[in-house]
Structure formats: structure tokens, C-alpha cells
PDB file of N, CA and C in Angstrom:
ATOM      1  N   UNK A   1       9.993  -7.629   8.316  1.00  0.00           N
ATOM      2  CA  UNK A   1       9.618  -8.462   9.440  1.00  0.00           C
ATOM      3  C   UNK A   1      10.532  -9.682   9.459  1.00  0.00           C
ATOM      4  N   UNK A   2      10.898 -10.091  11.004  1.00  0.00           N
ATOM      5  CA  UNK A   2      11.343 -11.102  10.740  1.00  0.00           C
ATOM      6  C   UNK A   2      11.126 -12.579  10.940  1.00  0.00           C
ATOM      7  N   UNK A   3      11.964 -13.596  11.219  1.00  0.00           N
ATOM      8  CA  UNK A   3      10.875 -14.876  11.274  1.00  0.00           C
ATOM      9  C   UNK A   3      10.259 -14.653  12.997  1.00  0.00           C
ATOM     10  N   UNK A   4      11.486 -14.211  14.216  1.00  0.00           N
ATOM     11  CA  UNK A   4      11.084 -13.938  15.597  1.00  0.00           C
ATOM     12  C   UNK A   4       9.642 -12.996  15.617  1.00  0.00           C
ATOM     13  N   UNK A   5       9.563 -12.213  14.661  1.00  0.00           N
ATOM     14  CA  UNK A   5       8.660 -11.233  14.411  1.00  0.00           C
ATOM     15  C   UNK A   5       7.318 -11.481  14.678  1.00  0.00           C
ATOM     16  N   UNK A   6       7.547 -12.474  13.248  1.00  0.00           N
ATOM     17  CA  UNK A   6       6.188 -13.250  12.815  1.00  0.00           C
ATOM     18  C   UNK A   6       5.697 -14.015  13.729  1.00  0.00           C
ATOM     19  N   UNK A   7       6.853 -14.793  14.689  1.00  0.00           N
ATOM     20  CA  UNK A   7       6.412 -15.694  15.485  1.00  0.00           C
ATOM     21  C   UNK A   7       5.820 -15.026  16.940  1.00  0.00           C
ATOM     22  N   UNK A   8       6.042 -13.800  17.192  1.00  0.00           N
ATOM     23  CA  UNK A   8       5.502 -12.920  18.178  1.00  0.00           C
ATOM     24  C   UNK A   8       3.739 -12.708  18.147  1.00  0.00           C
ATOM     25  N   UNK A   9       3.641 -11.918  16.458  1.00  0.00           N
ATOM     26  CA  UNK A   9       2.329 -11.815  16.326  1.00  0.00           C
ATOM     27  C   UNK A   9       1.653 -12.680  16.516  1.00  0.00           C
ATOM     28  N   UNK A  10       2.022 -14.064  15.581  1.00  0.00           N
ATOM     29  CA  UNK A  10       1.305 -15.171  15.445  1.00  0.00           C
ATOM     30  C   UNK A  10       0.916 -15.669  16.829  1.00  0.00           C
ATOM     31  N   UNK A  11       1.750 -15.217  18.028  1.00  0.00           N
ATOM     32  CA  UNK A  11       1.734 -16.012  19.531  1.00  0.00           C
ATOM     33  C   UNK A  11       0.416 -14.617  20.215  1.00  0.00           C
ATOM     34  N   UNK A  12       0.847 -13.474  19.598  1.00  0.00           N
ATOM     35  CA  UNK A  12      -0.016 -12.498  20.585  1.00  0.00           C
ATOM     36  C   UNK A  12      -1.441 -12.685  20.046  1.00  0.00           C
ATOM     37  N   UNK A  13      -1.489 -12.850  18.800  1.00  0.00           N
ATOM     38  CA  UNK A  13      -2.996 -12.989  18.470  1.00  0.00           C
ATOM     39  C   UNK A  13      -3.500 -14.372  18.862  1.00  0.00           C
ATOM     40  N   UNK A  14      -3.091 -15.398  19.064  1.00  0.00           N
ATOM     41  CA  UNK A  14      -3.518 -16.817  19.388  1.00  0.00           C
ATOM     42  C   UNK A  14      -2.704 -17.308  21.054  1.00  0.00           C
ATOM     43  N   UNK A  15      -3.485 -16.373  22.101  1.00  0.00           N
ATOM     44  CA  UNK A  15      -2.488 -16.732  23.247  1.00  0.00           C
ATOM     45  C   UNK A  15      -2.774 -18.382  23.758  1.00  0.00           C
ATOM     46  N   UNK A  16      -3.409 -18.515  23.375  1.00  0.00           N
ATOM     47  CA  UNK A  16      -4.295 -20.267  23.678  1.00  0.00           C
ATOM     48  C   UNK A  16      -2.710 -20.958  23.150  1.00  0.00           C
ATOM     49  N   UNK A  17      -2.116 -20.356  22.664  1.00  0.00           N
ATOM     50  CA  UNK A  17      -1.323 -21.132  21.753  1.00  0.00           C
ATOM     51  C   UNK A  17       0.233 -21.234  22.541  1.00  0.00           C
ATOM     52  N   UNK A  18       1.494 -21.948  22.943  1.00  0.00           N
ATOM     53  CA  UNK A  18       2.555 -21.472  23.916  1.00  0.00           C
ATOM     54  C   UNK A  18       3.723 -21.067  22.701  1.00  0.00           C
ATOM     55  N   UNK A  19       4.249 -20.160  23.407  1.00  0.00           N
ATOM     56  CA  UNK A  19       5.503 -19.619  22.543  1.00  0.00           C
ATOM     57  C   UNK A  19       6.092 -20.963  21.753  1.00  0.00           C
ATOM     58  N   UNK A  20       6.408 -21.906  22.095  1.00  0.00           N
ATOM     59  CA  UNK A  20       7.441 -22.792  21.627  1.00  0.00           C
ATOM     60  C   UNK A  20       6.171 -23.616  20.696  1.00  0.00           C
ATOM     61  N   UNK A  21       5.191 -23.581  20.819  1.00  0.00           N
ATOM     62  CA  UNK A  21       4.456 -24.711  19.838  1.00  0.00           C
ATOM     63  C   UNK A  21       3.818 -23.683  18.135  1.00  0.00           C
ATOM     64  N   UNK A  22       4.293 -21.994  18.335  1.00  0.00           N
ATOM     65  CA  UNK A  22       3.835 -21.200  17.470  1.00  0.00           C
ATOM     66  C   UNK A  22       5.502 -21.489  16.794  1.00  0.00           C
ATOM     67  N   UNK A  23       6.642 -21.786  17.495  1.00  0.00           N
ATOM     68  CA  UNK A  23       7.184 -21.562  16.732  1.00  0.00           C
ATOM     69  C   UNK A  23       7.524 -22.670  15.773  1.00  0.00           C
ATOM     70  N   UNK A  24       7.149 -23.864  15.882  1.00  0.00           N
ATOM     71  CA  UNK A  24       7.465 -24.705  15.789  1.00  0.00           C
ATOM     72  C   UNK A  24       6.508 -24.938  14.551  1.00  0.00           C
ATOM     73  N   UNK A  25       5.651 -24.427  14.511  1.00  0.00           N
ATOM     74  CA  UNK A  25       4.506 -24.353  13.524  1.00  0.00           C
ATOM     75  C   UNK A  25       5.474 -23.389  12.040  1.00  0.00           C
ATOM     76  N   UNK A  26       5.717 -22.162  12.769  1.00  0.00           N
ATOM     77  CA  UNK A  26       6.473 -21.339  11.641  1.00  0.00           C
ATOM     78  C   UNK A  26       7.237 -22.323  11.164  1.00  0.00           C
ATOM     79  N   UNK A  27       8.060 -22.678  11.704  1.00  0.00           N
ATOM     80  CA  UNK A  27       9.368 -23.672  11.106  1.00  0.00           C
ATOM     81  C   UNK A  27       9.239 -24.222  10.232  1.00  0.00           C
ATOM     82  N   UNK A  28       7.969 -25.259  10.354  1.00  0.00           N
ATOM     83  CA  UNK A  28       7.056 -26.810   9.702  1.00  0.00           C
ATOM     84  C   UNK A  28       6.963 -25.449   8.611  1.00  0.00           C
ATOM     85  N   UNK A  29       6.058 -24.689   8.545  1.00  0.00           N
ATOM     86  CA  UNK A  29       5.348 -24.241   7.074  1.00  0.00           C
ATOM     87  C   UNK A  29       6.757 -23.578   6.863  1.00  0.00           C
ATOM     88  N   UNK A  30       7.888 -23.088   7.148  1.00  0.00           N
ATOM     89  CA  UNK A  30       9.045 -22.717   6.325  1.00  0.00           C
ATOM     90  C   UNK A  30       9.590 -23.466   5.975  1.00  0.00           C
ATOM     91  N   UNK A  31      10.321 -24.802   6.463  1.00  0.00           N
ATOM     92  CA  UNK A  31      10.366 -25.775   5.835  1.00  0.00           C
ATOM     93  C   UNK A  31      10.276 -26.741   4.891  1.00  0.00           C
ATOM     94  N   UNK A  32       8.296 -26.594   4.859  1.00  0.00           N
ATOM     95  CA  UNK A  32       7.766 -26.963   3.901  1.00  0.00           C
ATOM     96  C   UNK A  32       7.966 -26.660   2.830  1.00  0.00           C
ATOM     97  N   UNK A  33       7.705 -25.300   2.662  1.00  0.00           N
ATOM     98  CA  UNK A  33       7.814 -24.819   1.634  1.00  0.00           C
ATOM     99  C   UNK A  33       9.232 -24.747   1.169  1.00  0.00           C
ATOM    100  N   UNK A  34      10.311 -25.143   1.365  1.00  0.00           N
ATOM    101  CA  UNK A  34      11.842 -24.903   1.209  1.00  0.00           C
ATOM    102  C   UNK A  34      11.674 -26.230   0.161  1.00  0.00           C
ATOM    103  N   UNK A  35      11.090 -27.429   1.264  1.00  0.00           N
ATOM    104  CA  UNK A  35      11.550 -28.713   0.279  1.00  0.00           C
ATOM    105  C   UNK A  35      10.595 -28.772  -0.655  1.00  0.00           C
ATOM    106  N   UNK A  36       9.229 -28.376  -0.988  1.00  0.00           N
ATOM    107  CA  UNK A  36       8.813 -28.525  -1.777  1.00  0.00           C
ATOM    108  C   UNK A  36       9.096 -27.755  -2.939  1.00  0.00           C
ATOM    109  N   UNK A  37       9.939 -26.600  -2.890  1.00  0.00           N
ATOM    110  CA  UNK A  37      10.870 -26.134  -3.741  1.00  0.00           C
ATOM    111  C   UNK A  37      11.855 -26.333  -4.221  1.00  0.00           C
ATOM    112  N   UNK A  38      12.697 -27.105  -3.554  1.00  0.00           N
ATOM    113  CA  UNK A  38      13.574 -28.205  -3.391  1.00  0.00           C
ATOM    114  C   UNK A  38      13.568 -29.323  -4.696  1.00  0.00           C
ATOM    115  N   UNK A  39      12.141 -29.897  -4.364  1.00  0.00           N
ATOM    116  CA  UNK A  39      11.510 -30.742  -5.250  1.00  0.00           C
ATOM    117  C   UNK A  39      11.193 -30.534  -6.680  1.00  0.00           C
ATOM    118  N   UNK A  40      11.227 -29.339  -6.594  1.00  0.00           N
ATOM    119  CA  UNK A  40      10.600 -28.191  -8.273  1.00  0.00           C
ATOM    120  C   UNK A  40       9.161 -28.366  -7.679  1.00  0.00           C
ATOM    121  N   UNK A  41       8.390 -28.084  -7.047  1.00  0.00           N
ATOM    122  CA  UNK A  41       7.121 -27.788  -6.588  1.00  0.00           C
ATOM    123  C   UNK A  41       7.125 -26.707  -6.589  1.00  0.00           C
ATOM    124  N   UNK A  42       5.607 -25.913  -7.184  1.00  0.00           N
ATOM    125  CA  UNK A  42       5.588 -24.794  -6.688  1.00  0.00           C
ATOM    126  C   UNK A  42       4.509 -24.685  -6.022  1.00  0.00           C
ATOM    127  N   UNK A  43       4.353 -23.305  -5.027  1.00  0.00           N
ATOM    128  CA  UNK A  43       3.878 -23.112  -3.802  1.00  0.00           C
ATOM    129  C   UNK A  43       3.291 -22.181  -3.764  1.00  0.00           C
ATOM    130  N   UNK A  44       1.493 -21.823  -3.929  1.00  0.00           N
ATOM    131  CA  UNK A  44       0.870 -20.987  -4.165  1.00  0.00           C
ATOM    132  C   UNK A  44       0.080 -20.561  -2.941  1.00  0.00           C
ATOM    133  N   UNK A  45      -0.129 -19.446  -2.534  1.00  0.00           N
ATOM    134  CA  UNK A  45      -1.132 -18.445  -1.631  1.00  0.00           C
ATOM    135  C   UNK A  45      -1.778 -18.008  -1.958  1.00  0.00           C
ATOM    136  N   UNK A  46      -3.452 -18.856  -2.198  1.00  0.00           N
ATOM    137  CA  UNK A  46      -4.150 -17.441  -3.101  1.00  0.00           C
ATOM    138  C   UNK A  46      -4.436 -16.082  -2.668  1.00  0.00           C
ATOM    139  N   UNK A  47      -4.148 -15.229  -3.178  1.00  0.00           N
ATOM    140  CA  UNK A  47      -4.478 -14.165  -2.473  1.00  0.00           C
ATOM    141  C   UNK A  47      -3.163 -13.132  -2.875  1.00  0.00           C
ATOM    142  N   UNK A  48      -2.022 -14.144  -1.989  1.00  0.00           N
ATOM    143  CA  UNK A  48      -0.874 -13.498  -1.338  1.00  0.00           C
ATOM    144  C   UNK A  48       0.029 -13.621  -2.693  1.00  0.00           C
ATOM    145  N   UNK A  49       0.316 -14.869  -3.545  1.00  0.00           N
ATOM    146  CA  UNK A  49       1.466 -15.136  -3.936  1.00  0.00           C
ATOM    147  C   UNK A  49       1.663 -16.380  -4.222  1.00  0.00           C
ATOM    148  N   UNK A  50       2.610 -16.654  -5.287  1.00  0.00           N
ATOM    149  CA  UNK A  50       3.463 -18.358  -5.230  1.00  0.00           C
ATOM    150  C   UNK A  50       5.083 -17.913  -6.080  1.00  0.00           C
ATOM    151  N   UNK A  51       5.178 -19.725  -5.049  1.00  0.00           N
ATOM    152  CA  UNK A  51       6.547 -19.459  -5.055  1.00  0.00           C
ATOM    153  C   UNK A  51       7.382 -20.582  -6.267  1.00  0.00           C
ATOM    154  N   UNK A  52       8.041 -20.494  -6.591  1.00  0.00           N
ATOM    155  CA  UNK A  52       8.634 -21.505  -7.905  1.00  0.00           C
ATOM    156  C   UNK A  52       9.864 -21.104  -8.179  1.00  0.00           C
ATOM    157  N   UNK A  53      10.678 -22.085  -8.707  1.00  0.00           N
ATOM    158  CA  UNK A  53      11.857 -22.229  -9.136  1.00  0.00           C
ATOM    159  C   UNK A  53      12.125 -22.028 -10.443  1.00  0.00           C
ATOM    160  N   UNK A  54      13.170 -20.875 -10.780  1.00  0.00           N
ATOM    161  CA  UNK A  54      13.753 -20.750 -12.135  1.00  0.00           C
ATOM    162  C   UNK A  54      14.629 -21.141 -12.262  1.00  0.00           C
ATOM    163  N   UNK A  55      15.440 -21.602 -13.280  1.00  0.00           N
ATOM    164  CA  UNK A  55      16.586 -21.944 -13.946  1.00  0.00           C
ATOM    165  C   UNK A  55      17.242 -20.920 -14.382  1.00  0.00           C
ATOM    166  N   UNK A  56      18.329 -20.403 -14.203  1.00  0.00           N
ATOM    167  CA  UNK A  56      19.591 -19.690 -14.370  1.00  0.00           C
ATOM    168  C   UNK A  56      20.382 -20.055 -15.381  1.00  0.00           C
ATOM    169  N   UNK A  57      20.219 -19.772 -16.721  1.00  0.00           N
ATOM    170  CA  UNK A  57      21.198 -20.203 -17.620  1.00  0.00           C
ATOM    171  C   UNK A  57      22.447 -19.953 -17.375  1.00  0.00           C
ATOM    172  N   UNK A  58      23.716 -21.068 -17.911  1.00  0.00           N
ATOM    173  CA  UNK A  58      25.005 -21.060 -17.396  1.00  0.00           C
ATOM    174  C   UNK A  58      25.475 -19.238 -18.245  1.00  0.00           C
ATOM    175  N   UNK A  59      26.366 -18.617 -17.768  1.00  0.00           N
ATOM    176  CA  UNK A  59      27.360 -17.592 -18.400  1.00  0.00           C
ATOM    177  C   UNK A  59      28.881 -17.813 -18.184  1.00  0.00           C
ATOM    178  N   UNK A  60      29.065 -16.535 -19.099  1.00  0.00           N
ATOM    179  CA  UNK A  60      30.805 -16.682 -18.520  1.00  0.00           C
ATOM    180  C   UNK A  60      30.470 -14.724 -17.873  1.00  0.00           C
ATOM    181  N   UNK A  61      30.919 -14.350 -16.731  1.00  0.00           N
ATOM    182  CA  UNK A  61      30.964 -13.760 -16.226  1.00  0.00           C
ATOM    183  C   UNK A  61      32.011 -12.682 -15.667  1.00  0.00           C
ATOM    184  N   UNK A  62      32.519 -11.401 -15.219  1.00  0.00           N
ATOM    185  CA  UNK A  62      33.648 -11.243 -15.233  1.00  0.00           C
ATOM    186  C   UNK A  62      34.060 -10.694 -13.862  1.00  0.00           C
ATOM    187  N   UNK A  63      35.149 -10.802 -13.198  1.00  0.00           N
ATOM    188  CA  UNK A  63      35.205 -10.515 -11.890  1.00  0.00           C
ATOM    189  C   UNK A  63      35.995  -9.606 -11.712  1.00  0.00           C
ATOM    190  N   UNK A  64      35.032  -8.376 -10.699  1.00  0.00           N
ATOM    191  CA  UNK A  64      35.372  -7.133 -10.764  1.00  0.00           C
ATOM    192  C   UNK A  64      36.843  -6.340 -10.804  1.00  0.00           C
ATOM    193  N   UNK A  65      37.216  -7.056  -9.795  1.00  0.00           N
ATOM    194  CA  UNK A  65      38.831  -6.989  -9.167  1.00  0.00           C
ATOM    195  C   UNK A  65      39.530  -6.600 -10.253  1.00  0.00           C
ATOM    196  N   UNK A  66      39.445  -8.604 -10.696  1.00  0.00           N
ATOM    197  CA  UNK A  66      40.952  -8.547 -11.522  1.00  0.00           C
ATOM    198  C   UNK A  66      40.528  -8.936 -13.441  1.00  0.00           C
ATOM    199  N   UNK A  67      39.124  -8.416 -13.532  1.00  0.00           N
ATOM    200  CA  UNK A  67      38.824  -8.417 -15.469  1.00  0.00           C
ATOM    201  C   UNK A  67      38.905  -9.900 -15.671  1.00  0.00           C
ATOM    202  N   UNK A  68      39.399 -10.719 -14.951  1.00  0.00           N
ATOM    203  CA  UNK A  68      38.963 -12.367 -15.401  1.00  0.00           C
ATOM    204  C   UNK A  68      37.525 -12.725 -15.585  1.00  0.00           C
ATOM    205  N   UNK A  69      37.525 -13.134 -16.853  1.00  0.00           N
ATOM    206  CA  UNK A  69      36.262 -13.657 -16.997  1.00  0.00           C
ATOM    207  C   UNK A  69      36.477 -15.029 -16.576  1.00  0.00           C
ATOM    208  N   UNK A  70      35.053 -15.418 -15.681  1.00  0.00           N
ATOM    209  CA  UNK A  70      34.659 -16.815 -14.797  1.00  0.00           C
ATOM    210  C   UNK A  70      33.688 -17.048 -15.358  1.00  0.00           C
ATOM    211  N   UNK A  71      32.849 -18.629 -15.411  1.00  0.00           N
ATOM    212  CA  UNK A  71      32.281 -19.673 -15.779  1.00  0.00           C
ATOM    213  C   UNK A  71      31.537 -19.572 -14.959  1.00  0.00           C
ATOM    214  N   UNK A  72      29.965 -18.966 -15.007  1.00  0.00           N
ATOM    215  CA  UNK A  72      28.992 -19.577 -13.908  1.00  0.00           C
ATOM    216  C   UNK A  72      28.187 -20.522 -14.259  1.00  0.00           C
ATOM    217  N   UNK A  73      28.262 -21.706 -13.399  1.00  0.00           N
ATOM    218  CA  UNK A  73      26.923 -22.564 -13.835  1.00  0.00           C
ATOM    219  C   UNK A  73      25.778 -22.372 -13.937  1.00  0.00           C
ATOM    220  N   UNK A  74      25.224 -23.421 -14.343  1.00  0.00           N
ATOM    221  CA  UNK A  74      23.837 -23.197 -13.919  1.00  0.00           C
ATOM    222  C   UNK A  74      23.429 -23.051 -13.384  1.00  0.00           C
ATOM    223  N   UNK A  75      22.138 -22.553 -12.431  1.00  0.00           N
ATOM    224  CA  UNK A  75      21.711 -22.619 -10.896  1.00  0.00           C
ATOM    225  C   UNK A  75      20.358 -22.527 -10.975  1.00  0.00           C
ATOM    226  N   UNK A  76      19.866 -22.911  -9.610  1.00  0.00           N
ATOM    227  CA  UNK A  76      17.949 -22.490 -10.043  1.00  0.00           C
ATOM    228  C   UNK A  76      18.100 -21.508  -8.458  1.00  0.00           C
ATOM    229  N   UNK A  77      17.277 -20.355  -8.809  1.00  0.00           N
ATOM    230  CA  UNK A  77      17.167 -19.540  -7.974  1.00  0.00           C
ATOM    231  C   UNK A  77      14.832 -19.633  -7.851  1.00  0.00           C
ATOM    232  N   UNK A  78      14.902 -19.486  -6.457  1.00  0.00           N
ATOM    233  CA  UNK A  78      13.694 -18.742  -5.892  1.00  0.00           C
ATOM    234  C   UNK A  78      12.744 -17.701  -6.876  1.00  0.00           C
ATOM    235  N   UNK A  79      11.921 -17.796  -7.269  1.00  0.00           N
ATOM    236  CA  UNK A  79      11.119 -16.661  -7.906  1.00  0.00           C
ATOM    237  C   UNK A  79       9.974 -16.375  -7.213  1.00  0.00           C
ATOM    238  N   UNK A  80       9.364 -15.316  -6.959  1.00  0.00           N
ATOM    239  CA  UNK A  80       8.185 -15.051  -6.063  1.00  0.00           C
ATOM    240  C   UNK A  80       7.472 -13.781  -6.834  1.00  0.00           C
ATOM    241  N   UNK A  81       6.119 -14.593  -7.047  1.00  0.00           N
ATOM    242  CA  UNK A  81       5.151 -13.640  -8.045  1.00  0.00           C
ATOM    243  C   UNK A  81       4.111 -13.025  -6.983  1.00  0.00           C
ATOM    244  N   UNK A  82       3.767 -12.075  -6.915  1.00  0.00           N
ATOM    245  CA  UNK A  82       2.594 -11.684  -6.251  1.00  0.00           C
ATOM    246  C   UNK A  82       1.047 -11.892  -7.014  1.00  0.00           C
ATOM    247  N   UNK A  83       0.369 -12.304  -5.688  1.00  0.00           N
ATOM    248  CA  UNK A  83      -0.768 -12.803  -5.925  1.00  0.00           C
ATOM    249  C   UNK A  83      -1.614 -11.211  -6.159  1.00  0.00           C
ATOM    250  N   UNK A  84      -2.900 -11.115  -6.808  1.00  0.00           N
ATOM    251  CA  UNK A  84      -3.721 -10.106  -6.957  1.00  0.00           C
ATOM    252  C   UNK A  84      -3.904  -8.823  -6.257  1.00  0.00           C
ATOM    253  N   UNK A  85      -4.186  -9.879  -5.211  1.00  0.00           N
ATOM    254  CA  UNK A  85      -5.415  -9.301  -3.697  1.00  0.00           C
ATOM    255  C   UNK A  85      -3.684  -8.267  -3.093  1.00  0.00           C
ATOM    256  N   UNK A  86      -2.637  -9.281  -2.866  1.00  0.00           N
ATOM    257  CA  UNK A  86      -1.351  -8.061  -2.448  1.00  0.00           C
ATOM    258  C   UNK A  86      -1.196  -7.304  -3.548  1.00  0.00           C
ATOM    259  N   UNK A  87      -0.804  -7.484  -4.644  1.00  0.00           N
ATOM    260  CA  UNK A  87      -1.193  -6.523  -5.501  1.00  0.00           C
ATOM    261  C   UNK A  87      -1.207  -5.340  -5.461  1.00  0.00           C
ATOM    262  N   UNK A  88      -2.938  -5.569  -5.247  1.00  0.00           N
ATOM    263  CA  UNK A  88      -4.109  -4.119  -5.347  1.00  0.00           C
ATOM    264  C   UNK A  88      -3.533  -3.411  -3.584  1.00  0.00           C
ATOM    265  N   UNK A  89      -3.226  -4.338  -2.471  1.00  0.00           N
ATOM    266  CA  UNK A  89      -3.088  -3.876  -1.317  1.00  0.00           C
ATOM    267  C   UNK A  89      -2.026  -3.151  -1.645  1.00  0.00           C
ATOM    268  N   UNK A  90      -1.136  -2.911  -2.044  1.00  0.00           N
ATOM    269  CA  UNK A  90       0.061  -2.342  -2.172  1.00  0.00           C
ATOM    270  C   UNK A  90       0.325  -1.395  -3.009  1.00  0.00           C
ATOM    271  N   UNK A  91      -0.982  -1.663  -4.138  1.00  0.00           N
ATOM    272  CA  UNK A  91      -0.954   0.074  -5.048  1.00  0.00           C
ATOM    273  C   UNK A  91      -2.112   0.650  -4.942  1.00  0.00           C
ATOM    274  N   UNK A  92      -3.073   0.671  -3.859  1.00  0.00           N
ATOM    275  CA  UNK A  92      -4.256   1.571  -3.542  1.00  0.00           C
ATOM    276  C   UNK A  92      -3.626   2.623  -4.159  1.00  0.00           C
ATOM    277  N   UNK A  93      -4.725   3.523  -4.325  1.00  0.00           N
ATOM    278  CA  UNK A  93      -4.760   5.040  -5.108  1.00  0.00           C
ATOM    279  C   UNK A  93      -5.395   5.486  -4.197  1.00  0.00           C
TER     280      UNK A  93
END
């Protein structure tokens, strides 16, 4: 799905609501959640999920091409755990 996606449903199920003020809503809570990750906050859904930042230890790395080994820094990448309730939705038996 995508963010236009989301912002379709979110508009067809809440028509009270106008295209441009649903989207504007998506934005704010994507946003949000960007800088509060940003921040090292993490960002929980009960139910669904949370979201948090890992740390990437530095390597030396090697590049495919030409066998040079390169220096990667450090970095913090996105981590996303699933909450229970998706979970169980996703491995029904």
C-alpha cells in the first residue's frame, strides 16, 4: 500500500472528512513519527508494532566491482518489531 493509498481509504471511510485535510493528517502522523525517531524516540502501536532506532556498528566493507575494501561508518538505521495482535493476524492456522 501506498501513502496515496492509505490516504484514499482513510478519505472513503470518513467522507465528513475533505481529501486535502485526510491528507494532511497522514503527513502530521508520518512526520511525527520520522522526528521522533530522529530524536532516538521510540514509537509504539499497541497492537500493531513499534518503531526504534538501531545503531550500525562501523565495518570495513568490500566493493563488488573492483575487491576494494571501504570504511563504513556508523549509521543508525529504522527497526520495526511487530506488535502481537499483527502477529497472530498474519500466522492464523
Amino acid at each position: 500500500m501506498t501513502k496515496s493509498e492509505l490516504i484514499e481509504k482513510i478519505a472513503a471511510k470518513n467522507p465528513h472528512l475533505l481529501l486535502k485535510d485526510v491528507e494532511r493528517i497522514v503527513s502530521v502522523v508520518f512526520d511525527t513519527i520520522t522526528n521522533s525517531l530522529a530524536n532516538g524516540d521510540r514509537v509504539e502501536f499497541r497492537g500493531f508494532g513499534a518503531f526504534s532506532v538501531r545503531t550500525r556498528a562501523p565495518r570495513v566493507a568490500k566493493n563488488p566491482r573492483t575487491g576494494e575494501q571501504v570504511k563504513v561508518e556508523e549509521r543508525k538505521i529504522p527497526h520495526f518489531k511487530t506488535g502481537k495482535q499483527l502477529f497472530e493476524s498474519l500466522n492464523k492456522k
